[in-house]
C-alpha atoms as a PDB file:
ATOM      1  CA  UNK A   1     -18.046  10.950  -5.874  1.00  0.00           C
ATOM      2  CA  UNK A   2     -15.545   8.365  -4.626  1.00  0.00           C
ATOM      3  CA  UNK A   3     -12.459   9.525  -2.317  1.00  0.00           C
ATOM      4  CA  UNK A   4      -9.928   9.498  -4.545  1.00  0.00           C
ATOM      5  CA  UNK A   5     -10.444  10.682  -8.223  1.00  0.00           C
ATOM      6  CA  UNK A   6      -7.822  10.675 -10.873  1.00  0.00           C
ATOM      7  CA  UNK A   7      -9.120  12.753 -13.845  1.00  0.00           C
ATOM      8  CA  UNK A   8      -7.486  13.063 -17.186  1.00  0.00           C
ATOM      9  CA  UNK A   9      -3.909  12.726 -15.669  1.00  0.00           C
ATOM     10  CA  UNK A  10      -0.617  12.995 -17.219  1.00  0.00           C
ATOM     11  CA  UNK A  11       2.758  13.154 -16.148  1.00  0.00           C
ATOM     12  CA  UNK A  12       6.088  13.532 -18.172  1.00  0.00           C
ATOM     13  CA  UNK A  13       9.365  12.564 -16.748  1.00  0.00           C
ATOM     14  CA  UNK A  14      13.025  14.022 -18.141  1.00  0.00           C
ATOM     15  CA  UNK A  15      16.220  12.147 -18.884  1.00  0.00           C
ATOM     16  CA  UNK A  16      18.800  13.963 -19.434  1.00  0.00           C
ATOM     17  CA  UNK A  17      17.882  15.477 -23.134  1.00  0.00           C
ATOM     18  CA  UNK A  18      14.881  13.143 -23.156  1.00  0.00           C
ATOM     19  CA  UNK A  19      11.642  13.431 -21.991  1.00  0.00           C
ATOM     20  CA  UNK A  20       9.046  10.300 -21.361  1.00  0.00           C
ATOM     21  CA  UNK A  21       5.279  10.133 -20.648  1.00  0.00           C
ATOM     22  CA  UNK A  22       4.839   8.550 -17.741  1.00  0.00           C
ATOM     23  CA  UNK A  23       1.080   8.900 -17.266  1.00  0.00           C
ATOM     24  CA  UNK A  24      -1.000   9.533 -20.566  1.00  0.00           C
ATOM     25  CA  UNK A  25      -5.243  10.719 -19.985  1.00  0.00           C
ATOM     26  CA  UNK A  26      -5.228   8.502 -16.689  1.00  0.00           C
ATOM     27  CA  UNK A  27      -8.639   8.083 -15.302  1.00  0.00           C
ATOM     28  CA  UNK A  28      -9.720   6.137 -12.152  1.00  0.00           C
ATOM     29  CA  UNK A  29     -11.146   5.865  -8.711  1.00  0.00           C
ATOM     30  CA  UNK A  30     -11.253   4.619  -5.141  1.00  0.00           C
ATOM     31  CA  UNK A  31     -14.188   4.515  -2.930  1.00  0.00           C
ATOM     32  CA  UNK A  32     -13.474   4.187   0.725  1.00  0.00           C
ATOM     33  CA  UNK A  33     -13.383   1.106   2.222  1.00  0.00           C
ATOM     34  CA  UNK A  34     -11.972  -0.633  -1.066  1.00  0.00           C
ATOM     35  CA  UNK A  35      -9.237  -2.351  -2.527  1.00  0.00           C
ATOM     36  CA  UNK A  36      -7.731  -1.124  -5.862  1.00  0.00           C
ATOM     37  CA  UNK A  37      -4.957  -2.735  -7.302  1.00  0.00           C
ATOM     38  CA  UNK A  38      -2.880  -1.153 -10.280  1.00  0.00           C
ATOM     39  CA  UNK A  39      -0.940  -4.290 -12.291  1.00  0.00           C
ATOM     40  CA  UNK A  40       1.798  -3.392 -14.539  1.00  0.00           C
ATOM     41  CA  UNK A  41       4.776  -4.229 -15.856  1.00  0.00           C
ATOM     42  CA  UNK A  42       8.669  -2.248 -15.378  1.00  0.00           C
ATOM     43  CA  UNK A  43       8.022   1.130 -16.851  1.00  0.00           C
ATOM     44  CA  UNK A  44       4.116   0.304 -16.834  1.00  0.00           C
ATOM     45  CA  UNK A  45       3.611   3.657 -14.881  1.00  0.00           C
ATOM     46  CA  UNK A  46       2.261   2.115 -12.145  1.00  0.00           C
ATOM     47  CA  UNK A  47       4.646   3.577  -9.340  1.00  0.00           C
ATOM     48  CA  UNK A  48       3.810   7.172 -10.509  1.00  0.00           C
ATOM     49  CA  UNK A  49       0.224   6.640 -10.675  1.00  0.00           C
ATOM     50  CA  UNK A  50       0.556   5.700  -6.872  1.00  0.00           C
ATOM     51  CA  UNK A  51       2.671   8.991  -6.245  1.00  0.00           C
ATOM     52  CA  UNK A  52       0.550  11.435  -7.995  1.00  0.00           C
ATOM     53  CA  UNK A  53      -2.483   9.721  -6.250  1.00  0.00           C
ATOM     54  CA  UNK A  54      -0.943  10.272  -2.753  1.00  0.00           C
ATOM     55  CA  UNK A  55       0.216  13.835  -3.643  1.00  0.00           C
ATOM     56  CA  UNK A  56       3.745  13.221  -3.583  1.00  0.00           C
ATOM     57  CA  UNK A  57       3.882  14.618  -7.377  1.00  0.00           C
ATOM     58  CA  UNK A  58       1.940  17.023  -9.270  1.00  0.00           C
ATOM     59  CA  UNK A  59       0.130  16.038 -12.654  1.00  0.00           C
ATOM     60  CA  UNK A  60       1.284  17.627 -15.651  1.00  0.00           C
ATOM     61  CA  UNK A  61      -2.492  17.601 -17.124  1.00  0.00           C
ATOM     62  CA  UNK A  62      -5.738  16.536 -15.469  1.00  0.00           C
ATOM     63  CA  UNK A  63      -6.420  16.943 -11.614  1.00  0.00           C
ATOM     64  CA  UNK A  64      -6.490  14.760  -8.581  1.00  0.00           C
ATOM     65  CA  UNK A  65      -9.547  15.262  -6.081  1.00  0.00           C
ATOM     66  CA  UNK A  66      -9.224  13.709  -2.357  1.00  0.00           C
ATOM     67  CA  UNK A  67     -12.593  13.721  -0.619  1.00  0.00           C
ATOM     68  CA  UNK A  68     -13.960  16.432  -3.231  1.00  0.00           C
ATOM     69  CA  UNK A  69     -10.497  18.839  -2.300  1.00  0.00           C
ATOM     70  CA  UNK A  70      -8.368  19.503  -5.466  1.00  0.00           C
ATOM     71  CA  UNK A  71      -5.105  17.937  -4.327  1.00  0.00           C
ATOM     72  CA  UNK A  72      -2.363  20.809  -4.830  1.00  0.00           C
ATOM     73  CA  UNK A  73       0.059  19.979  -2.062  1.00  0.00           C
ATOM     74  CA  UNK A  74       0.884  16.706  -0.660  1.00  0.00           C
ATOM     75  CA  UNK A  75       2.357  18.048   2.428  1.00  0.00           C
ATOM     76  CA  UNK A  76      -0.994  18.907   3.940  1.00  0.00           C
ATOM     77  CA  UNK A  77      -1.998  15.550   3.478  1.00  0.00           C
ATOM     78  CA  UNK A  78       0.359  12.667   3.458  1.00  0.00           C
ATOM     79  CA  UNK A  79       0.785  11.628   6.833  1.00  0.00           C
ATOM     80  CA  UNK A  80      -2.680  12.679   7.817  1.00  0.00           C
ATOM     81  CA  UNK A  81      -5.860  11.828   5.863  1.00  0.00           C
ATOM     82  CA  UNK A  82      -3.254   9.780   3.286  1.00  0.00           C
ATOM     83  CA  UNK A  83      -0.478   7.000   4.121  1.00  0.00           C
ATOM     84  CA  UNK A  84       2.387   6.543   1.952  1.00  0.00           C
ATOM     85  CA  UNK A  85       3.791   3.115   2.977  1.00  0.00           C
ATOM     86  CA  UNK A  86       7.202   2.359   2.285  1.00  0.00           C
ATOM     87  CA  UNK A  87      10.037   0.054   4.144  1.00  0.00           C
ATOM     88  CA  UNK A  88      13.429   2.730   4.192  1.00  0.00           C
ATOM     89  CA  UNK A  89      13.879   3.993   7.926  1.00  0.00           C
ATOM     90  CA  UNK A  90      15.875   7.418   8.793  1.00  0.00           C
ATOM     91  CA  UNK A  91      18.041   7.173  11.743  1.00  0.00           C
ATOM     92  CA  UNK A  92      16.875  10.205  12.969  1.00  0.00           C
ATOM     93  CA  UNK A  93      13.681   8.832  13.636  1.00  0.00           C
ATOM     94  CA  UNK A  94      15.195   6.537  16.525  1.00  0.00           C
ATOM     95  CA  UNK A  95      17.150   3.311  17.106  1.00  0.00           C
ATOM     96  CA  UNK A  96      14.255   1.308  17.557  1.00  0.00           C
ATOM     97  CA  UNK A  97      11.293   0.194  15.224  1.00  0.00           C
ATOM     98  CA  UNK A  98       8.677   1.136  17.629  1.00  0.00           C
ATOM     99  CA  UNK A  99      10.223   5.151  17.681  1.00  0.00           C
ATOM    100  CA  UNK A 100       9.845   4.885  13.482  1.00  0.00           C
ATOM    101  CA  UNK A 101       6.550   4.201  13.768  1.00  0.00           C
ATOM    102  CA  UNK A 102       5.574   6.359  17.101  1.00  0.00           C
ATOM    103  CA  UNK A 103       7.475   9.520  15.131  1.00  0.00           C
ATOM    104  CA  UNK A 104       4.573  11.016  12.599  1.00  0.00           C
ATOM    105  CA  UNK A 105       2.375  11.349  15.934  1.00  0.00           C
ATOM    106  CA  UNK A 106       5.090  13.147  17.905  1.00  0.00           C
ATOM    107  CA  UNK A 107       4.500  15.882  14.888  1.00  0.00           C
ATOM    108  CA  UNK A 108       1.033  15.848  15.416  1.00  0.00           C
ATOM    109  CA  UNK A 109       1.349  16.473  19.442  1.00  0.00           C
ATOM    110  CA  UNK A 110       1.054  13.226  20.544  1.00  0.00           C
ATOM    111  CA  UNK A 111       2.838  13.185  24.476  1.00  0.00           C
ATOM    112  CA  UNK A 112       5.923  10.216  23.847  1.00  0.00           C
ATOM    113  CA  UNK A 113       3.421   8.225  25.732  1.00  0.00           C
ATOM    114  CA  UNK A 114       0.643   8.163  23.875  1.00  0.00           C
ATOM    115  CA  UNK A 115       2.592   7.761  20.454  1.00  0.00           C
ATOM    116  CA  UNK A 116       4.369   5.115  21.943  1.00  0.00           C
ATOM    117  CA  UNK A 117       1.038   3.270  22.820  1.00  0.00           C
ATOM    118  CA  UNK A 118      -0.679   3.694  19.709  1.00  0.00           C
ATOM    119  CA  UNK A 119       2.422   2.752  17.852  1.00  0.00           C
ATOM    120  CA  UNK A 120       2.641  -0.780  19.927  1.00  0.00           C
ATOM    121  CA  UNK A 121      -1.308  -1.151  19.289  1.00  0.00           C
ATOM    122  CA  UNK A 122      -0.783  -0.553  15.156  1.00  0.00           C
ATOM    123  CA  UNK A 123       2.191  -3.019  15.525  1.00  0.00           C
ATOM    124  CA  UNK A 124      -0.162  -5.718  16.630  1.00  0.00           C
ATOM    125  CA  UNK A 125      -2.612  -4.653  14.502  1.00  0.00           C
ATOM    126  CA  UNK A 126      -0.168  -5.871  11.679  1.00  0.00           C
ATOM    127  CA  UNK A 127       0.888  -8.857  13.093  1.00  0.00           C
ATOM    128  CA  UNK A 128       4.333  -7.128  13.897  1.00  0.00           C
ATOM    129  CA  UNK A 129       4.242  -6.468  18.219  1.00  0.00           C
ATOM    130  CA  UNK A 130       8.122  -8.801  18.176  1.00  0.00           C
ATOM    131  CA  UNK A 131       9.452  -6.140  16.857  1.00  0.00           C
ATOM    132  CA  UNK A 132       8.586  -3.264  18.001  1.00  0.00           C
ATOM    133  CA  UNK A 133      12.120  -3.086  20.434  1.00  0.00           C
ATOM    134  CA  UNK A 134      14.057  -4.624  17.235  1.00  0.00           C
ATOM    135  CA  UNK A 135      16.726  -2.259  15.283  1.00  0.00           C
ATOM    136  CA  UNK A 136      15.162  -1.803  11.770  1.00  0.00           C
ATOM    137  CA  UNK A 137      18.205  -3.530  10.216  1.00  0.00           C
ATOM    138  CA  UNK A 138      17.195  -6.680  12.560  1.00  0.00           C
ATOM    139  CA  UNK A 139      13.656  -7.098  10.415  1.00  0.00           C
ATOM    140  CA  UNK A 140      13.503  -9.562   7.742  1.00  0.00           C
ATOM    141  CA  UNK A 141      11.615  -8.762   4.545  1.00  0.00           C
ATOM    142  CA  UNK A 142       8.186  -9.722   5.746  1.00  0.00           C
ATOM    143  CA  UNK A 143       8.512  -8.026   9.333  1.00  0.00           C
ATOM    144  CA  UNK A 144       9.463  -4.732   7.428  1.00  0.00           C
ATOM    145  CA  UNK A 145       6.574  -4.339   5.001  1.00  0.00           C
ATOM    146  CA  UNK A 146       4.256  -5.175   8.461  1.00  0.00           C
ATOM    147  CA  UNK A 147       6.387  -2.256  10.476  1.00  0.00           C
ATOM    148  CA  UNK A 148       5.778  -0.732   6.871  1.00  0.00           C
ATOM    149  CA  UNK A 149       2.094  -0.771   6.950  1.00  0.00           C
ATOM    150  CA  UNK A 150       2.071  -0.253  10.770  1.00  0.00           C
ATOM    151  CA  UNK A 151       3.968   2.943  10.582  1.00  0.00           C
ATOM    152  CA  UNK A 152       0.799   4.011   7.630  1.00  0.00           C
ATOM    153  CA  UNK A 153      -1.305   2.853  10.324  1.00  0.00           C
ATOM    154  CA  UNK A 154      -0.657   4.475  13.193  1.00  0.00           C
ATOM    155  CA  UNK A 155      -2.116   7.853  12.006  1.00  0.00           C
ATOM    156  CA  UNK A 156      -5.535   6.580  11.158  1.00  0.00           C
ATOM    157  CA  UNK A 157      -5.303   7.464   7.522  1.00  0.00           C
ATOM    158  CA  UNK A 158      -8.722   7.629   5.043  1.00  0.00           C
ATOM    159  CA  UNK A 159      -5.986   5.818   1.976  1.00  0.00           C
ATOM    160  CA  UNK A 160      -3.511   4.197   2.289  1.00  0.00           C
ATOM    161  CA  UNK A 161      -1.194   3.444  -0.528  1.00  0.00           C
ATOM    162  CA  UNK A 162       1.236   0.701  -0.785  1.00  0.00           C
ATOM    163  CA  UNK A 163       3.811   0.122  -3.393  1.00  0.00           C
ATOM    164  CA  UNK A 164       4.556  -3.382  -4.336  1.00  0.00           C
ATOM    165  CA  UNK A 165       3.784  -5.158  -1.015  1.00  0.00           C
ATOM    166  CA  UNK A 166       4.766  -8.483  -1.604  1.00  0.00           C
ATOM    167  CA  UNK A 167       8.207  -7.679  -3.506  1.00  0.00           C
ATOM    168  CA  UNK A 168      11.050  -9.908  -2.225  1.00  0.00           C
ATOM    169  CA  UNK A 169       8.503 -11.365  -0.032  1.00  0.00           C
ATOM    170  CA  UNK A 170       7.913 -15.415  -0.570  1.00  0.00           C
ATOM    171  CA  UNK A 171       5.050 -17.045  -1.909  1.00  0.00           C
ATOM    172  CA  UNK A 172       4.051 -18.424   1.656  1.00  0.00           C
ATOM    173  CA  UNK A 173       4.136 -15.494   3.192  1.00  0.00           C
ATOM    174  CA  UNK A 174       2.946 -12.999   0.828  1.00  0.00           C
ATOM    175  CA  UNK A 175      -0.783 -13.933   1.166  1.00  0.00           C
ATOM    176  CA  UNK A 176      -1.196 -13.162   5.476  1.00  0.00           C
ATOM    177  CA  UNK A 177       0.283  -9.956   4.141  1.00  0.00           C
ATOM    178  CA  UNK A 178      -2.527  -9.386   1.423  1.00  0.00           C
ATOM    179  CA  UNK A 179      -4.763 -10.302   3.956  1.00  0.00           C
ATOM    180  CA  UNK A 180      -3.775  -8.063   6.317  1.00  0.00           C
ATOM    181  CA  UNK A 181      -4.058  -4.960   3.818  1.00  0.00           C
ATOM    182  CA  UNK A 182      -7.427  -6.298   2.901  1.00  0.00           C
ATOM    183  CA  UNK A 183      -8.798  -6.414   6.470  1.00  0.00           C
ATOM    184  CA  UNK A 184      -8.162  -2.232   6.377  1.00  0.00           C
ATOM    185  CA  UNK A 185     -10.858  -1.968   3.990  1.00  0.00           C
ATOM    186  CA  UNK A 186     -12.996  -3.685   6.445  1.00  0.00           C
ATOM    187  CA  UNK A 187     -12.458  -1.026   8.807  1.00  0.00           C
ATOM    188  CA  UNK A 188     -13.353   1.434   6.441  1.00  0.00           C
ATOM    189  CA  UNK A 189     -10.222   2.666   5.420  1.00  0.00           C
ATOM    190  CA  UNK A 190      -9.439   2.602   1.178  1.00  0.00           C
ATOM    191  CA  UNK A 191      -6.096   0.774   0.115  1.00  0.00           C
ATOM    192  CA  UNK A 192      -4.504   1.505  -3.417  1.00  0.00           C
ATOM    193  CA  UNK A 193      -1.192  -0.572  -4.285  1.00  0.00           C
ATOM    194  CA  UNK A 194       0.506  -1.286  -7.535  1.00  0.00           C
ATOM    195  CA  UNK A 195       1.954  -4.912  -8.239  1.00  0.00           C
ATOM    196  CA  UNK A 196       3.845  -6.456 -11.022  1.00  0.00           C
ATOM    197  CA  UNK A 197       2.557  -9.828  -9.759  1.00  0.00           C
ATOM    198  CA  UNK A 198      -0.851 -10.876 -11.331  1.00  0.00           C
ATOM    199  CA  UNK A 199      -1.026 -14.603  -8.541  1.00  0.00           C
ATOM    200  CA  UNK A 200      -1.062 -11.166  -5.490  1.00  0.00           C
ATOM    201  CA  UNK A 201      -4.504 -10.270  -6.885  1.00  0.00           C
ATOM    202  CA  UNK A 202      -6.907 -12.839  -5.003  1.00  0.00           C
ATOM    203  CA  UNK A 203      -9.056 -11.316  -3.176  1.00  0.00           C
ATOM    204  CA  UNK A 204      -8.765  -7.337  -4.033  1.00  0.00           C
ATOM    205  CA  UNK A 205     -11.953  -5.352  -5.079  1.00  0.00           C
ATOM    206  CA  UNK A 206     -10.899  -4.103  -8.120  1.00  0.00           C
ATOM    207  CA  UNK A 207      -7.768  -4.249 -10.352  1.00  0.00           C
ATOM    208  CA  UNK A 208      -6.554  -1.682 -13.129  1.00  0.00           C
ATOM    209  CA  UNK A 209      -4.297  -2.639 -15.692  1.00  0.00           C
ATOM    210  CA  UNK A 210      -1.792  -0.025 -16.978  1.00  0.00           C
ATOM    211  CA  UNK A 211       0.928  -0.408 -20.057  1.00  0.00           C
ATOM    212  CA  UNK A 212       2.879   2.702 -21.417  1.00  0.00           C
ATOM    213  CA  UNK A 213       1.544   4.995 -18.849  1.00  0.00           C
ATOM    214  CA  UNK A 214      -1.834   4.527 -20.362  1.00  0.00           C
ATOM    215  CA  UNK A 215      -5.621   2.651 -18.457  1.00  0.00           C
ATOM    216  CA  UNK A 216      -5.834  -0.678 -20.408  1.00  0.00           C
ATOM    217  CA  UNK A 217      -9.064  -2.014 -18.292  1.00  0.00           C
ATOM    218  CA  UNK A 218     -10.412  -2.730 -15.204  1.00  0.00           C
ATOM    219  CA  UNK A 219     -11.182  -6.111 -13.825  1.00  0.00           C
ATOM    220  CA  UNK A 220     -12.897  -7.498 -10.702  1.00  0.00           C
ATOM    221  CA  UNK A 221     -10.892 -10.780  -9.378  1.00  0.00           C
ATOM    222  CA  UNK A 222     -12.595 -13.177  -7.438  1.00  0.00           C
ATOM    223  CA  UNK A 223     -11.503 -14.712  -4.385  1.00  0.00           C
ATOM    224  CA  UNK A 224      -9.982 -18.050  -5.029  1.00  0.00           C
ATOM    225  CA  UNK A 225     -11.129 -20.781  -3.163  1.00  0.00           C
ATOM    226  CA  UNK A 226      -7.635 -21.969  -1.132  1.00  0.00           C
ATOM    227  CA  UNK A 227      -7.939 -25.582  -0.379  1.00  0.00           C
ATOM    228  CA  UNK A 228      -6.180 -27.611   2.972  1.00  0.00           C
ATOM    229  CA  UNK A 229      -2.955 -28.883   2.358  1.00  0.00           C
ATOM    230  CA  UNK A 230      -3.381 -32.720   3.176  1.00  0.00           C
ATOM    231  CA  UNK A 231      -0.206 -34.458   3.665  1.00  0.00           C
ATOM    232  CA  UNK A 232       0.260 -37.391   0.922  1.00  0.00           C
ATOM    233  CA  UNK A 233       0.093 -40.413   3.878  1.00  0.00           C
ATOM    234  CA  UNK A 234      -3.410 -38.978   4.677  1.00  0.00           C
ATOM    235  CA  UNK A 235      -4.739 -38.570   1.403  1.00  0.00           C
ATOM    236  CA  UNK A 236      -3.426 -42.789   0.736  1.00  0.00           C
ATOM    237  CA  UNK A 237      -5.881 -43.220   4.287  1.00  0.00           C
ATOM    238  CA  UNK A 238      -8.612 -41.056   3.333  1.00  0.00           C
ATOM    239  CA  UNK A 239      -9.111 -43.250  -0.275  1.00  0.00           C
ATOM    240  CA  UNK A 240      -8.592 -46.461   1.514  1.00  0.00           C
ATOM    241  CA  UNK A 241     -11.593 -45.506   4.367  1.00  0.00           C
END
């Protein structure tokens, strides 16, 4: 049984007088220490396959298992054994990035001196330590998805889950961050994120495609071989040698 099961899922959403399938029979897994992408489209369903995987909303149909546990309420386990990773920060948390991310281990009875240590040691972990005495309104895009996935560090989660990681983030930048949330799997921790962007997908285990709330396939991308960048004046030497 992998750790996260999806099972016949479906989820309807309301608008005004209208109501919309969001999810329709969804079926999938993640297996810890993995890397499952879900690719869609606007309106794919993608974004509420990621919440009702992390518990944040409750299936209509079909059932949602989390290390063989039926997964009723989300509050026992985002946070904890699950990471929700997102990039808004609430002022009550603190005026400085490293007091959003040393916050969900104050809860958890962490002394302010041991959540601020393991929050400065997930910061480095993700590449982010410059910041940690920066205002969140000082981070550019790419710092905050790193104090992003810091912040779903810090607690040492089994799955984290990650909703479109490399949006608004350039095409230099955005693969160091998809390596970064690769290297979790190799500490044994499971990563599920949904993308819109089919060039993200070098590299990840295992990609599902979803249109119309519905499981179109599953695919397993290769890594792509990425080649030095040799400046043109080098290349003209390199011919002439």
């Amino acid at each position: 049984m992998g750790l996260l099961m999806i099972e016949h899922v479906s989820k309807r959403h309301r608008r005004g007088r209208r109501e919309y399938v969001a999810l329709r029979d969804v079926s999938m897994s993640v297996e810890a220490g993995e890397v499952v992408a879900v690719l869609g489209s606007g309106n794919s369903g993608r974004r509420t396959l990621l919440r009702v995987a992390a518990g944040m909303e409750q299936p209509d149909e079909g059932r949602v298992l989390f290390e063989g546990e039926e997964v009723e309420s989300g509050a026992a386990l985002i946070g904890r054994r699950i990471a929700f990773c997102h990039t808004s920060f609430n002022a009550l948390e603190g005026d400085l990035v490293v007091d959003h991310v040393a916050t969900g281990l104050l809860a958890k009875g962490f002394s302010p001196t041991q959540a601020r240590r393991t929050a400065h040691d997930a910061l480095a972990r993700c590449g982010a330590s410059g910041c940690a005495d920066l205002d969140p309104y000082e981070l550019d895009s790419v710092e905050r998805v790193r104090v992003a996935l810091a912040r779903a560090l810090v607690s040492a989660p089994a799955l984290i889950v990650v909703d479109e990681p490399t949006a608004g983030v350039g095409l230099l930048e955005s693969d160091p961050l998809l390596r970064l949330i690769r290297s979790f799997a190799k500490d044994g921790m499971a990563v599920l994120l949904a993308t819109s962007d089919a060039s993200s997908l070098a590299g990840i285990d295992r990609v599902v495609m979803i249109a119309n709330g519905v499981v179109r396939g599953e695919t397993h991308p290769g890594q792509a071989e990425v080649l030095p960048f040799v400046p043109a004046r080098r290349q003209g030497r390199e011919l002439r040698a």
